[in-house]
C-alpha atoms as a PDB file:
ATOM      1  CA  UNK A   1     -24.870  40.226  37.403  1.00  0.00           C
ATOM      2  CA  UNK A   2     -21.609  42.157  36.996  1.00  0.00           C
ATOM      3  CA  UNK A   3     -18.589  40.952  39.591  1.00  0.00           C
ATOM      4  CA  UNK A   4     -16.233  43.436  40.313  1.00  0.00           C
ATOM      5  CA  UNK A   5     -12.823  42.669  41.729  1.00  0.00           C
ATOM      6  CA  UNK A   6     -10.298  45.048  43.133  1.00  0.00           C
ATOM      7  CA  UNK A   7      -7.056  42.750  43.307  1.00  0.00           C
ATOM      8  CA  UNK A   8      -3.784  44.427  44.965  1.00  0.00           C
ATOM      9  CA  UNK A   9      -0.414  42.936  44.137  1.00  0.00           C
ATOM     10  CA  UNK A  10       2.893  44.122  44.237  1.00  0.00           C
ATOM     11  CA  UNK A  11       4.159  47.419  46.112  1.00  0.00           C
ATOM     12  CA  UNK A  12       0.502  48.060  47.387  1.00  0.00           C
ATOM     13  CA  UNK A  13       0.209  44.697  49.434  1.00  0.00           C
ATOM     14  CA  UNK A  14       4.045  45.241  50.300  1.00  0.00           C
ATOM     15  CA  UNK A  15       3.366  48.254  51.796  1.00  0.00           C
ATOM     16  CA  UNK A  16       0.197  47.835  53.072  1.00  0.00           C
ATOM     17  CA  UNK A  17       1.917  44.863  54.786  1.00  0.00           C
ATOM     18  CA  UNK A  18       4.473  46.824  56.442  1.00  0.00           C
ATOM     19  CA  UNK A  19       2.091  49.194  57.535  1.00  0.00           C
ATOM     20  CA  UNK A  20       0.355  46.518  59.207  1.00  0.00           C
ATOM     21  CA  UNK A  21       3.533  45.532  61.146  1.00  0.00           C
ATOM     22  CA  UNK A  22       4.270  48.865  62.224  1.00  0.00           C
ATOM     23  CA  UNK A  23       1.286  48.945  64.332  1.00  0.00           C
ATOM     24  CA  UNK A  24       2.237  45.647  66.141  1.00  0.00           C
ATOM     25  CA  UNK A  25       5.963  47.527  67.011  1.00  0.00           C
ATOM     26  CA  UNK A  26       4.144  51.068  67.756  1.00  0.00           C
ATOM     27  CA  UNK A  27       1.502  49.062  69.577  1.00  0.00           C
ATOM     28  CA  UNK A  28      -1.200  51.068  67.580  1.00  0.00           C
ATOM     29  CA  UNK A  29      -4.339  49.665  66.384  1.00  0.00           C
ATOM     30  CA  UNK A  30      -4.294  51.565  63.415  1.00  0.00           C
ATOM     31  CA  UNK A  31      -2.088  53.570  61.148  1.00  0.00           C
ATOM     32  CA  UNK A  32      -2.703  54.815  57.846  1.00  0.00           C
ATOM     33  CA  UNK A  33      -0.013  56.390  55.567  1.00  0.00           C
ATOM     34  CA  UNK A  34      -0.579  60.568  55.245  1.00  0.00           C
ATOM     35  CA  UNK A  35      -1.247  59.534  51.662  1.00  0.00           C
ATOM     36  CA  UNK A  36      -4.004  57.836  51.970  1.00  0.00           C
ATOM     37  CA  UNK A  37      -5.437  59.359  55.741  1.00  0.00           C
ATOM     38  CA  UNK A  38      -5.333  62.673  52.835  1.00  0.00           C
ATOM     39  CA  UNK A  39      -7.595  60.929  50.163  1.00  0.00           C
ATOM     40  CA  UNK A  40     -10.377  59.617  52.139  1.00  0.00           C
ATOM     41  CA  UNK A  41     -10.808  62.976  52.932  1.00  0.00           C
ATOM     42  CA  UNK A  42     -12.808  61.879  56.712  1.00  0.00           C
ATOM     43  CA  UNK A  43     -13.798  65.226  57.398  1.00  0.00           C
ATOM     44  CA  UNK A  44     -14.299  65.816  60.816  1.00  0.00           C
ATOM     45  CA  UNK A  45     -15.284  62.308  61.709  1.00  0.00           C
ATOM     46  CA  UNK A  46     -11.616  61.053  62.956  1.00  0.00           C
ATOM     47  CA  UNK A  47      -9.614  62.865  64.802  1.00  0.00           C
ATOM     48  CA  UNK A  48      -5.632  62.168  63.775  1.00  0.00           C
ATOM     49  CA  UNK A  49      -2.226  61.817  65.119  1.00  0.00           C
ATOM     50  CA  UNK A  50       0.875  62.188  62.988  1.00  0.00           C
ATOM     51  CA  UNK A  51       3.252  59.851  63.852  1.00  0.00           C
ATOM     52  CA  UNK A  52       5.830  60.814  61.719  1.00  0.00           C
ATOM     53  CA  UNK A  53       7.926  59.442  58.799  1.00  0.00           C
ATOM     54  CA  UNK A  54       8.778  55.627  58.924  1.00  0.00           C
ATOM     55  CA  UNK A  55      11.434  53.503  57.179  1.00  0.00           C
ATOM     56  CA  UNK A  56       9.836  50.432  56.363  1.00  0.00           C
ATOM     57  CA  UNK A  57      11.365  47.253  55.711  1.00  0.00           C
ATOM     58  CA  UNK A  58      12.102  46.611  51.956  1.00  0.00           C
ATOM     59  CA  UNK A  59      11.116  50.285  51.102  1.00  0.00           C
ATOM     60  CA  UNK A  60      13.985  52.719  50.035  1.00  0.00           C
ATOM     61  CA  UNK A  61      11.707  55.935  51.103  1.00  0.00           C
ATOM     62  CA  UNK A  62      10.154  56.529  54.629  1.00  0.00           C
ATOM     63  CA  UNK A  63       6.806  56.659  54.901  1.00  0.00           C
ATOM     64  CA  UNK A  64       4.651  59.415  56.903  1.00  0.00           C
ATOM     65  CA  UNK A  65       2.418  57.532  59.024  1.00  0.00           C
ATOM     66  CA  UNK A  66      -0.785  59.022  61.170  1.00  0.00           C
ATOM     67  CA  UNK A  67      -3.066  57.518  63.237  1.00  0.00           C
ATOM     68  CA  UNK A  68      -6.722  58.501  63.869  1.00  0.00           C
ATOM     69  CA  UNK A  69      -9.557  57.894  66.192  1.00  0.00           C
ATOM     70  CA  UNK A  70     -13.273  58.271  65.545  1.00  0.00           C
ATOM     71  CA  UNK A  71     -14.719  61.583  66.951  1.00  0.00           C
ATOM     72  CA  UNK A  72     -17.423  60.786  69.780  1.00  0.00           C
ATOM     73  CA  UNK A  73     -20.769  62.838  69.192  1.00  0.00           C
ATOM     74  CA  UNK A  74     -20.702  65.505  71.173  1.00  0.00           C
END
């Protein structure tokens, strides 16, 4: 049996972190940095909401931030 373990440290959590507090003080239920929302390529499965660039808190850059729903079947 091979274990495989994806561990996140550093910046990643950090940021992933903030992200996660932005959505309490936008009152979203999710948000997902452009970055990202632009490698999981979803298709037309979600449909998204930019919400613009964010300063988070210990990062010098702002961060563009989206938010997306999942497309009902039509």
């Amino acid at each position: 049996v091979i274990k495989k373990e994806i561990v996140f440290s550093g910046d990643v959590l950090n940021t992933t972190a903030r992200i996660q507090s932005a959505c309490k003080v936008c009152d979203m239920e999710l948000l997902v940095s452009n970055d990202l929302f632009s490698l999981l390529q979803p298709g037309d499965q979600y449909d998204s909401t930019e919400i613009g660039h964010c300063k988070l808190r210990g990062k010098d850059t702002k961060i563009a931030l989206s938010t997306a729903v999942q497309r009902r079947p039509a």
